[in-house]
C-alpha atoms as a PDB file:
ATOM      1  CA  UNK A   1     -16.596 -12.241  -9.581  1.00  0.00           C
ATOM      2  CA  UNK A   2     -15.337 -13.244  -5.525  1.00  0.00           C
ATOM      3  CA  UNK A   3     -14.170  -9.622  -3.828  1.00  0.00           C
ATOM      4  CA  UNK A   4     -10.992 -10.173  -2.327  1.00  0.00           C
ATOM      5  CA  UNK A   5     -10.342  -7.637   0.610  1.00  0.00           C
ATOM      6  CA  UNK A   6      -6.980  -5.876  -0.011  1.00  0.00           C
ATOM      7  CA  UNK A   7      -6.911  -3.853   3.399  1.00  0.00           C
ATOM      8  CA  UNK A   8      -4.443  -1.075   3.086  1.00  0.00           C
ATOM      9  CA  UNK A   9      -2.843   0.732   6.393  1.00  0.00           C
ATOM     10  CA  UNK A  10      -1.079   3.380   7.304  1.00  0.00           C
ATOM     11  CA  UNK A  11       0.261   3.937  11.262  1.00  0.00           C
ATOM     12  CA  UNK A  12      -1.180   2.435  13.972  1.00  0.00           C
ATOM     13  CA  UNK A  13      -0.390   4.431  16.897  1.00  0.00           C
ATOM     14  CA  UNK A  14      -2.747   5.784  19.617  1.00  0.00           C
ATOM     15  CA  UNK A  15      -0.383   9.394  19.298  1.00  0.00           C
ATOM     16  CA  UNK A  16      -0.075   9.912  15.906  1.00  0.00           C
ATOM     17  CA  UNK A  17       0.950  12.920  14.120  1.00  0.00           C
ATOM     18  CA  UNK A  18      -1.851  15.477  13.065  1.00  0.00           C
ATOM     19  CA  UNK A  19      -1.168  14.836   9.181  1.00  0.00           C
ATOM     20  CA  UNK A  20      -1.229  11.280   9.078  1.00  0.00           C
ATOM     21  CA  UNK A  21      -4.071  11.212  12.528  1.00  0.00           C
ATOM     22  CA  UNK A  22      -7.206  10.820   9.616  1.00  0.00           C
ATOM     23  CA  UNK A  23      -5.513   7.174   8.467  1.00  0.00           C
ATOM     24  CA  UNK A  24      -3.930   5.855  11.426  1.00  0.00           C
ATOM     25  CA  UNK A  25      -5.789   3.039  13.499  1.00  0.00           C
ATOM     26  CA  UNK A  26      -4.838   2.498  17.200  1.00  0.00           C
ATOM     27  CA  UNK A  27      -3.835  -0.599  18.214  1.00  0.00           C
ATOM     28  CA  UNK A  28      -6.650  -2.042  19.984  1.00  0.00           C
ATOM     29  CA  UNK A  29      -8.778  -1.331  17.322  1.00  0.00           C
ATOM     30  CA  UNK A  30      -6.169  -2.625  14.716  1.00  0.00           C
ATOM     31  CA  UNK A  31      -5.704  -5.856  16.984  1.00  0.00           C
ATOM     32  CA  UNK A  32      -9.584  -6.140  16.978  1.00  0.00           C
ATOM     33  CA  UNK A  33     -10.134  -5.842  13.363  1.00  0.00           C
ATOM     34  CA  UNK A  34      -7.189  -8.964  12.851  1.00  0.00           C
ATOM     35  CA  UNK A  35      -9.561 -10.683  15.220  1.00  0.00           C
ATOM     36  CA  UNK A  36     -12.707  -9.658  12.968  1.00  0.00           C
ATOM     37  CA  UNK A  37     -11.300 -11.403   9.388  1.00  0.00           C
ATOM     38  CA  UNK A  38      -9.758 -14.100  11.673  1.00  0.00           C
ATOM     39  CA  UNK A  39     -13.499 -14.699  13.606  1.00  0.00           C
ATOM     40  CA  UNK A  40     -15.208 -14.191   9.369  1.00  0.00           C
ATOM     41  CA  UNK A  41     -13.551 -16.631   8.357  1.00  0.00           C
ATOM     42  CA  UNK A  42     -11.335 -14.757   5.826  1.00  0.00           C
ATOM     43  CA  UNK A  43      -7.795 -16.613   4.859  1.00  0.00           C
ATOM     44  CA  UNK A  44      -4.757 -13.703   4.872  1.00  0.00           C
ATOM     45  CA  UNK A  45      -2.591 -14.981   1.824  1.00  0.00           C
ATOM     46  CA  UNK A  46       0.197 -13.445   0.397  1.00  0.00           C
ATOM     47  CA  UNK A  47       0.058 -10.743  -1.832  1.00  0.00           C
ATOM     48  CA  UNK A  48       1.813 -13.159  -4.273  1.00  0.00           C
ATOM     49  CA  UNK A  49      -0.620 -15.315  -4.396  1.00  0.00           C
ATOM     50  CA  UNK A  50      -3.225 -13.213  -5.616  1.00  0.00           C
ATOM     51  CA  UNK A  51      -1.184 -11.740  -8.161  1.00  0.00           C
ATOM     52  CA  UNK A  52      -0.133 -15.269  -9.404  1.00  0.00           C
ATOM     53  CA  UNK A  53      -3.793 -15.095  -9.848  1.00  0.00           C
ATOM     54  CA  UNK A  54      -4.093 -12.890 -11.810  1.00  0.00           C
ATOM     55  CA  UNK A  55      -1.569 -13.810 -14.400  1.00  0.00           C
ATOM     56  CA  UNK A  56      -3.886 -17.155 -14.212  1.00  0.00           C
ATOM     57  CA  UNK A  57      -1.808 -19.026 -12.065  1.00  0.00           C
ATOM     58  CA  UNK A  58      -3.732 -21.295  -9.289  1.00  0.00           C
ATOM     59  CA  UNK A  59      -6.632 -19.664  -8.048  1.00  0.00           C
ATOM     60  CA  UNK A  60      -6.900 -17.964  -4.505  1.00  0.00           C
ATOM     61  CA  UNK A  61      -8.483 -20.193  -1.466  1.00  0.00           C
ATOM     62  CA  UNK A  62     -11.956 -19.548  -1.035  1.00  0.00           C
ATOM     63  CA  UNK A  63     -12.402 -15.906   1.211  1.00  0.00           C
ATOM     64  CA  UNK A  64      -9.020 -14.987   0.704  1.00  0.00           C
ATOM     65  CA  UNK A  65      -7.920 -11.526   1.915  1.00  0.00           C
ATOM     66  CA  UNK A  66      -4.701  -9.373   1.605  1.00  0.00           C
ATOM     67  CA  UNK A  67      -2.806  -7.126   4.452  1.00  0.00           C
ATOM     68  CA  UNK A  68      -0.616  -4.006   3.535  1.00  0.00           C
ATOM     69  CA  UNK A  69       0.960  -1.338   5.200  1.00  0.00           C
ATOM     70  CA  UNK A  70       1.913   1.722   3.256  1.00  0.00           C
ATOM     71  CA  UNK A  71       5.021   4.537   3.911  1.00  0.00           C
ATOM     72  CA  UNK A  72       6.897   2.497   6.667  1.00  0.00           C
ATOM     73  CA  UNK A  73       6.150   4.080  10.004  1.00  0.00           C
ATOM     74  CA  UNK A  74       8.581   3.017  12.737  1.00  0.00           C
ATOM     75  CA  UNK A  75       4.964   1.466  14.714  1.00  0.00           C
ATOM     76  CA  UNK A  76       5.279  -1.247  12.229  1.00  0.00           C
ATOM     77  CA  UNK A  77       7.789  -2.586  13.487  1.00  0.00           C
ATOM     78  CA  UNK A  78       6.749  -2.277  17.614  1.00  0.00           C
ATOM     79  CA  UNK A  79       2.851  -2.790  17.405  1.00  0.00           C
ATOM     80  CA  UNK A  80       2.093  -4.269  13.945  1.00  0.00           C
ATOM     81  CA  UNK A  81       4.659  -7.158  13.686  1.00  0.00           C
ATOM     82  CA  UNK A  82       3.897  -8.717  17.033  1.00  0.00           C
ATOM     83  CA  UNK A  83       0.537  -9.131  16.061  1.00  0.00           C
ATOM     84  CA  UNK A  84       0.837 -10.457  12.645  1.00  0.00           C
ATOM     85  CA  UNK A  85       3.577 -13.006  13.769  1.00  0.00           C
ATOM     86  CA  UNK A  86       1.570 -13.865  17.048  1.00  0.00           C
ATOM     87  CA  UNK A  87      -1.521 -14.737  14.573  1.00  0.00           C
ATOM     88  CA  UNK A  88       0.605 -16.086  11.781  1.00  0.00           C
ATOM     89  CA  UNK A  89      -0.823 -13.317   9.165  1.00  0.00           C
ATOM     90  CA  UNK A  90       1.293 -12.655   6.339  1.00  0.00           C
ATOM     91  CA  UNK A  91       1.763  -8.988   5.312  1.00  0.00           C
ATOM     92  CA  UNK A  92       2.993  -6.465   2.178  1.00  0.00           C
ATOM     93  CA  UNK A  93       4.872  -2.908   3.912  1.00  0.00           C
ATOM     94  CA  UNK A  94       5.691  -0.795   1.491  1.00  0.00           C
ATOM     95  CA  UNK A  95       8.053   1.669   1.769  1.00  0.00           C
ATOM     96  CA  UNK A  96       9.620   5.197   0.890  1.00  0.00           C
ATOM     97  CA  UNK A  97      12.792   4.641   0.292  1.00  0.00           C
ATOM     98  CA  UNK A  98      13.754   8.505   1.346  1.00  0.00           C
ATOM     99  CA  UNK A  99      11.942   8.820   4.268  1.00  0.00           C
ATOM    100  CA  UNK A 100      13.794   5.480   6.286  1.00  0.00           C
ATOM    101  CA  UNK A 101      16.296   6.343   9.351  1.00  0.00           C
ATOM    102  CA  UNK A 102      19.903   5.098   8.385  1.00  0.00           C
ATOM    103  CA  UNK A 103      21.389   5.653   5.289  1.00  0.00           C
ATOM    104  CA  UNK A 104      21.576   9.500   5.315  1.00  0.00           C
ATOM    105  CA  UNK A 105      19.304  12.549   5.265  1.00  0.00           C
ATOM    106  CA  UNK A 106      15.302  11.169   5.360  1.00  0.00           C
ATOM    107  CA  UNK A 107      14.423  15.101   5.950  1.00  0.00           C
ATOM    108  CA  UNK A 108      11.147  16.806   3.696  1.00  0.00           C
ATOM    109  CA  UNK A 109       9.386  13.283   2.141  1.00  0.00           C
ATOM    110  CA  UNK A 110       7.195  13.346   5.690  1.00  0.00           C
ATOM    111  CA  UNK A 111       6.816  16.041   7.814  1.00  0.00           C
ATOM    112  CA  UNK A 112       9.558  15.999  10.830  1.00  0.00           C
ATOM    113  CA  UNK A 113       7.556  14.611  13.569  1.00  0.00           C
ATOM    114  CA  UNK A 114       7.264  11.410  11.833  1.00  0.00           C
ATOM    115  CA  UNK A 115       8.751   8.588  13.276  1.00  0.00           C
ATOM    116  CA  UNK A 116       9.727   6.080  10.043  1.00  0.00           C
ATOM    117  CA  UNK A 117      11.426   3.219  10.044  1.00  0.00           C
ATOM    118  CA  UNK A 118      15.175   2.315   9.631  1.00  0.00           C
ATOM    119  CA  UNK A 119      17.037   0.965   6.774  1.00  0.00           C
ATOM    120  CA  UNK A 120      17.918  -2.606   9.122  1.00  0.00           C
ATOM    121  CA  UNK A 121      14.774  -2.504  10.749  1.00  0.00           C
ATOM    122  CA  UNK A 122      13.570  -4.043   7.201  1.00  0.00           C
ATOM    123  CA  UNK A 123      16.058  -6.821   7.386  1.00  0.00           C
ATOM    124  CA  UNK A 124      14.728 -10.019   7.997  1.00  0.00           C
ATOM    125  CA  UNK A 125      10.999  -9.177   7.760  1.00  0.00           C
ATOM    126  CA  UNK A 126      10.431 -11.338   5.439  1.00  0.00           C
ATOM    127  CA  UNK A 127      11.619 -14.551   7.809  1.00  0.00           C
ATOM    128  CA  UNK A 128       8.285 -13.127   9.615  1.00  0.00           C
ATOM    129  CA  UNK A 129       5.962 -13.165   6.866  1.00  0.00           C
ATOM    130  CA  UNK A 130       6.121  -9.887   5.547  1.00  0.00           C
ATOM    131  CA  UNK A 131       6.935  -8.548   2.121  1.00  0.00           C
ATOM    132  CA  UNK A 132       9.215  -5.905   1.538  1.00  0.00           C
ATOM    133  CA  UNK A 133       7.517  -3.593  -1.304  1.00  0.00           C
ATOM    134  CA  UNK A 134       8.326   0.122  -3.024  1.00  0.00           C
ATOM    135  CA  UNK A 135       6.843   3.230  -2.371  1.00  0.00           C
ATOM    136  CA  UNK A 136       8.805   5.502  -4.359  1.00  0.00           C
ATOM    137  CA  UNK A 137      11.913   7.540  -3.214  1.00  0.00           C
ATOM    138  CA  UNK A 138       9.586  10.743  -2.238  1.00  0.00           C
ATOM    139  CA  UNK A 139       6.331   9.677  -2.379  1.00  0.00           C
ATOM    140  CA  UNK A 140       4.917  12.029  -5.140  1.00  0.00           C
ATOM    141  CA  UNK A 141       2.003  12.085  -7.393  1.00  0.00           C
ATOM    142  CA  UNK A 142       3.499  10.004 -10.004  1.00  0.00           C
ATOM    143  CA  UNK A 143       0.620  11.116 -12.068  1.00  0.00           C
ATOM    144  CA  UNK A 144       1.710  14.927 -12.512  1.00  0.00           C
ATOM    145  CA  UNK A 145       5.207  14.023 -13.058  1.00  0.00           C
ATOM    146  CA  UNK A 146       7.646  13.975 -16.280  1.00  0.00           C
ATOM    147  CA  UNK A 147       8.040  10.766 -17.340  1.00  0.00           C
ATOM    148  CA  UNK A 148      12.102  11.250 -16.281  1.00  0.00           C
ATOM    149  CA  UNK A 149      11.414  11.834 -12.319  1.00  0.00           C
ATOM    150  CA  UNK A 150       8.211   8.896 -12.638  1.00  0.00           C
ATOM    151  CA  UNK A 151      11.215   6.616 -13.957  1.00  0.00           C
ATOM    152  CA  UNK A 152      13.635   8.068 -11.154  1.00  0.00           C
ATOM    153  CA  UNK A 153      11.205   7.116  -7.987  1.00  0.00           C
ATOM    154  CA  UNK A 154       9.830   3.981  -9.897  1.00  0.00           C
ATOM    155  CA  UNK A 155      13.120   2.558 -10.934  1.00  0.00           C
ATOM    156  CA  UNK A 156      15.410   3.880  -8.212  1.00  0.00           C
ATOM    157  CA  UNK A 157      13.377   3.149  -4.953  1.00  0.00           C
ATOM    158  CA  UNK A 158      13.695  -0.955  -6.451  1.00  0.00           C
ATOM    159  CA  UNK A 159      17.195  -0.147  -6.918  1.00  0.00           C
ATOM    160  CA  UNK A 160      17.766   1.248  -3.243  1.00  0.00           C
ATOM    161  CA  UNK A 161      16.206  -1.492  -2.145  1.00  0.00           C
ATOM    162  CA  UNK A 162      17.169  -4.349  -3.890  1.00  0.00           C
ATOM    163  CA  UNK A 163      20.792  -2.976  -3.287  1.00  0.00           C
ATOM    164  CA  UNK A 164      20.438  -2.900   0.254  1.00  0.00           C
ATOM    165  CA  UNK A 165      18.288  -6.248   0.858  1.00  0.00           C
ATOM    166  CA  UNK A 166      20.205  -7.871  -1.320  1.00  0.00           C
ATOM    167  CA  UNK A 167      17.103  -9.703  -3.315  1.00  0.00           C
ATOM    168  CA  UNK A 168      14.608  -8.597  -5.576  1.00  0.00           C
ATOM    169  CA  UNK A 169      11.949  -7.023  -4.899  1.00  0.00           C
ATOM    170  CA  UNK A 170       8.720  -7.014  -7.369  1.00  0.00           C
ATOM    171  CA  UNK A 171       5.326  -5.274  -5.366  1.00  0.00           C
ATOM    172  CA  UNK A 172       5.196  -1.481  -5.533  1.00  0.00           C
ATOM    173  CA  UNK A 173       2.175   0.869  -4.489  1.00  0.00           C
ATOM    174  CA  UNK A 174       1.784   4.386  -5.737  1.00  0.00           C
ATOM    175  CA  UNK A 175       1.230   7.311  -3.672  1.00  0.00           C
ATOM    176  CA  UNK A 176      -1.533   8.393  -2.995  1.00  0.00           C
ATOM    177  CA  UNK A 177      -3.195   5.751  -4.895  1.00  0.00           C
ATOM    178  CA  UNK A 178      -2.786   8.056  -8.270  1.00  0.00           C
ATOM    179  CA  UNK A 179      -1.419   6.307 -11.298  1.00  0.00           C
ATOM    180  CA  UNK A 180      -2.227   6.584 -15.454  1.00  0.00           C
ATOM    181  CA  UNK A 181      -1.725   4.199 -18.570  1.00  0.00           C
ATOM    182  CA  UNK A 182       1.608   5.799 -18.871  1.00  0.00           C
ATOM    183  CA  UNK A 183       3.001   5.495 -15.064  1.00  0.00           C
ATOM    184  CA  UNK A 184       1.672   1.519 -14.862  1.00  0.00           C
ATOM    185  CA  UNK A 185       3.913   1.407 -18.170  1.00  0.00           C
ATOM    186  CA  UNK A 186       7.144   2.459 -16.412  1.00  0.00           C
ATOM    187  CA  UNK A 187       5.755   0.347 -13.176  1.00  0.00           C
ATOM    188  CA  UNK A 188       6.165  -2.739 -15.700  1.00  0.00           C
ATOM    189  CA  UNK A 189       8.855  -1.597 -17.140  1.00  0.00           C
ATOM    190  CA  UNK A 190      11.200  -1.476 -14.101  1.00  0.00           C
ATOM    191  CA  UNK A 191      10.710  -4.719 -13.224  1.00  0.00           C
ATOM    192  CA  UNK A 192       7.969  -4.489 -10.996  1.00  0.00           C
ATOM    193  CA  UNK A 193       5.709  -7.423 -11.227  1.00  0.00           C
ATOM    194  CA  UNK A 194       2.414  -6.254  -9.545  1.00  0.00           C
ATOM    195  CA  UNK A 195       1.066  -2.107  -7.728  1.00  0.00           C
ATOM    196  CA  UNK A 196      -1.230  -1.803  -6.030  1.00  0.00           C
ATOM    197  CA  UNK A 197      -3.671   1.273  -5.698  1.00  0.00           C
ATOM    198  CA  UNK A 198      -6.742   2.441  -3.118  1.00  0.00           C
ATOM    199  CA  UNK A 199      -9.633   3.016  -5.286  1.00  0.00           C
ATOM    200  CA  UNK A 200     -12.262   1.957  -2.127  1.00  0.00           C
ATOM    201  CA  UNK A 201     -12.736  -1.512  -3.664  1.00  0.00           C
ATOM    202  CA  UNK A 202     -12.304  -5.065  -3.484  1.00  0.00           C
ATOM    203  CA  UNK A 203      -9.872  -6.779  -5.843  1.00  0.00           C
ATOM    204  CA  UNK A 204     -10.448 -10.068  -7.309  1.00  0.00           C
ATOM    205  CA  UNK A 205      -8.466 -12.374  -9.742  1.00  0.00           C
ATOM    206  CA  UNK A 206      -9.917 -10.804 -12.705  1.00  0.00           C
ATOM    207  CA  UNK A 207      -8.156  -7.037 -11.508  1.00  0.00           C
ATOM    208  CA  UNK A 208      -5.134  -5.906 -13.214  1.00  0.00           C
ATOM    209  CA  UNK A 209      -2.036  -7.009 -11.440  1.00  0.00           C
ATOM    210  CA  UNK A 210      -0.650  -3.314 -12.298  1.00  0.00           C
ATOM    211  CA  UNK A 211      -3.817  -1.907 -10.451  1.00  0.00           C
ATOM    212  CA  UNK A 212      -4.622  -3.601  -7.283  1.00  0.00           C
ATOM    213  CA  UNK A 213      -7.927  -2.124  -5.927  1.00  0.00           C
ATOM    214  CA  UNK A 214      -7.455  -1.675  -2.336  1.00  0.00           C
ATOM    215  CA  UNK A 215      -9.734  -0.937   1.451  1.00  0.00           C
ATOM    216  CA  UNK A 216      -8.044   1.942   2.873  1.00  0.00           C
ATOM    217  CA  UNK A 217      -9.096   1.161   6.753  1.00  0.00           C
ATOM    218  CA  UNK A 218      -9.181   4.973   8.673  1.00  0.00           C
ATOM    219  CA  UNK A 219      -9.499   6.362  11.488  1.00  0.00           C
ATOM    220  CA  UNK A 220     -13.125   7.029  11.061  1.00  0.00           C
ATOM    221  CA  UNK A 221     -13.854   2.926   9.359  1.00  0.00           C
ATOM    222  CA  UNK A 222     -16.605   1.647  12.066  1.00  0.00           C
ATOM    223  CA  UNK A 223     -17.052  -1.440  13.237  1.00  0.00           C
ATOM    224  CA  UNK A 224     -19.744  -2.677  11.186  1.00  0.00           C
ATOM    225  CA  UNK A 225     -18.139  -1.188   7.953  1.00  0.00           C
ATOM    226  CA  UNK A 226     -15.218  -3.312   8.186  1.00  0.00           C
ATOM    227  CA  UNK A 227     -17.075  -6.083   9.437  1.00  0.00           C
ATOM    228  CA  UNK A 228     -18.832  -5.848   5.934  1.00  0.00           C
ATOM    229  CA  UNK A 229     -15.652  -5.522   3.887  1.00  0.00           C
ATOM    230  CA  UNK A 230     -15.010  -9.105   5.648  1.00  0.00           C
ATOM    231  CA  UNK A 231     -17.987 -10.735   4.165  1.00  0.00           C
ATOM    232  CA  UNK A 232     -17.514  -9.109   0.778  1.00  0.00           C
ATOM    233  CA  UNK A 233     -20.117  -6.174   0.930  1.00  0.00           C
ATOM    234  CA  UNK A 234     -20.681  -2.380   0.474  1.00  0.00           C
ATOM    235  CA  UNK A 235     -17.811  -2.035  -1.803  1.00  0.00           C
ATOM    236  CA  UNK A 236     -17.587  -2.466  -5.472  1.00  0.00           C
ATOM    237  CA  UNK A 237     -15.213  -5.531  -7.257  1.00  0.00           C
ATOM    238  CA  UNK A 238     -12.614  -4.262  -9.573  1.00  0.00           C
ATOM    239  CA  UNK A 239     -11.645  -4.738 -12.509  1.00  0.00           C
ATOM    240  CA  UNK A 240     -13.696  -1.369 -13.393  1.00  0.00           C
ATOM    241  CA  UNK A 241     -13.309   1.806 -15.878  1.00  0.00           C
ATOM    242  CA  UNK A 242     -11.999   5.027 -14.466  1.00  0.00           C
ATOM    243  CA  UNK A 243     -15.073   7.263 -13.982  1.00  0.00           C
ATOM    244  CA  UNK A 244     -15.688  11.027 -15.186  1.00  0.00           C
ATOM    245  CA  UNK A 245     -14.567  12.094 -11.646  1.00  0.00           C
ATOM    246  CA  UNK A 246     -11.635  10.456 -11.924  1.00  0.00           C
ATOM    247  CA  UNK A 247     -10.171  11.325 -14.879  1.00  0.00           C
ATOM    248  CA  UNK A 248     -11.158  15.294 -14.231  1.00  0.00           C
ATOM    249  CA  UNK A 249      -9.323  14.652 -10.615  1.00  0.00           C
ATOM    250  CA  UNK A 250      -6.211  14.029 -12.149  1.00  0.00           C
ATOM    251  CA  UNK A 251      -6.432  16.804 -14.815  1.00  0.00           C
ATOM    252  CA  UNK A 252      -6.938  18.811 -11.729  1.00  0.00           C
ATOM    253  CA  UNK A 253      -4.337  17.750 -10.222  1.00  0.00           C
ATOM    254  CA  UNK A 254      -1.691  17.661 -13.313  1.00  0.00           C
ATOM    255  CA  UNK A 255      -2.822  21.915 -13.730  1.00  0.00           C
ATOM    256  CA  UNK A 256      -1.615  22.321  -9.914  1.00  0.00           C
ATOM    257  CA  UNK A 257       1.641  21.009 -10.452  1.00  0.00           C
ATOM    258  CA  UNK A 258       2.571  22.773 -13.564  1.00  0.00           C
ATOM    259  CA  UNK A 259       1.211  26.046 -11.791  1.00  0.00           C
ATOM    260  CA  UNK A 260       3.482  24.567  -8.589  1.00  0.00           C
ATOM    261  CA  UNK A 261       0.375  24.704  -6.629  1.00  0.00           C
ATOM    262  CA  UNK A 262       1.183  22.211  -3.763  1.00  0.00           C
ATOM    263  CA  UNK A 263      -1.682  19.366  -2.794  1.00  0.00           C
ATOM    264  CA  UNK A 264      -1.723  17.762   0.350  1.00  0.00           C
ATOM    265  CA  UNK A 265      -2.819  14.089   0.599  1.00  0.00           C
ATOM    266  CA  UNK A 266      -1.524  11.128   2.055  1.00  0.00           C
ATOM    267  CA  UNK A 267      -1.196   7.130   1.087  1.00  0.00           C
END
């Protein structure tokens, strides 16, 4: 099955804050690592296109690869999209709806030293090549939550958006990566057409649409890491099973929220 690199990001900054420092890149290493799937001969496509896949629609050019941003930091807007439109890459930013400047209090999604993007700073985008996706309203677990609240940051965040854009909008990511059977139901069931995930793997056309395995690039992703993810190596392909460690993660997880146990993590 062909590995298609779905690279996820976060902020690219070179002074980020310390909670989101771990899975920021700075921008000459982001601007070198556009240069490295350019140079590999890797084809950026939109997300679209890989999820038209998937529903077996025409299949993906040959070394195709996927870029998207998660949260909607305001660097997207000064360092990323200069880039991408300078190289003609197309691009998937997905955003939390609560945490954008503009449209009344963005206070306690992110901590308050972030620096997020505005409501009209998203208008537009997509004349540049770049998807305009859901994140969720508050960027939760969806995984721990009752299904009500799941269907209040699934369903609303489209709604916010689609209100304000004016269009629809169909690609949503989930927090932290997390999802279940039951979340990816209410995912489809809002209208969404594709999610995407992390899970540290390539995608393919085979992968569930619902479930887009994901690269998350980090701080700490070397050189010749990412230059492997390029050529299709040292990852695994989804479509593939949750694992024990996964399952017992969430469980985990799902016992810290009913105890209101807070858990930090970020995506």
């Amino acid at each position: 099955m062909t590995a298609v690199p779905v690279f996820l990001y976060h902020s690219v900054s070179t002074d980020p804050p310390s909670w989101i420092a771990p899975f920021t890149v700075g921008p000459r290493v982001f601007a070198e690592q556009l240069e490295t799937m350019v140079d590999s001969g890797l084809r950026l496509v939109p997300l679209r296109m890989l999820v038209e896949a998937q529903r077996g629609g025409p299949p993906l050019p040959a070394r195709s690869a996927v870029l998207t941003f998660d949260d909607g930091f305001a660097d997207f807007h000064s360092t990323v999209l200069p880039l991408l439109v300078r190289l003609g890459l197309p691009a998937t930013l997905y955003v939390t709806t609560g945490a954008l400047r503009g449209r009344g209090p963005a206070d306690g999604v992110f901590p308050p030293e972030s620096r997020m993007l505005g409501w009209r700073q998203l208008v537009g985008l997509d004349e540049y090549g770049v998807e305009v996706g859901g994140h969720t309203r508050t960027h939760p677990q969806l995984d721990t939550l009752p299904a009500r609240r799941v269907w209040d940051e699934v369903a609303g965040c489209g709604r916010e958006l689609e209100d304000f854009l004016g269009r629809r909008v169909t690609s949503f990511a989930y927090p932290h990566g997390y999802s279940s059977p039951a979340v990816r139901e209410q995912v489809r069931a809002a209208g969404w057409t594709s999610a995407t995930a992390v899970r540290d793997a390539f995608s393919s056309a085979g992968d569930d649409p619902l479930r887009i395995a994901r690269l998350m690039v980090r701080a700490d992703t070397d050189r010749d890491r990412f230059r492997q993810w390029t050529l299709g190596a040292t990852a695994p392909v989804a479509p593939f099973p949750e694992g024990p460690r996964t399952k017992g993660w969430r469980a985990y997880r799902r016992m810290r929220a009913r105890l209101n146990v807070p858990y930090k993590a970020v995506s």
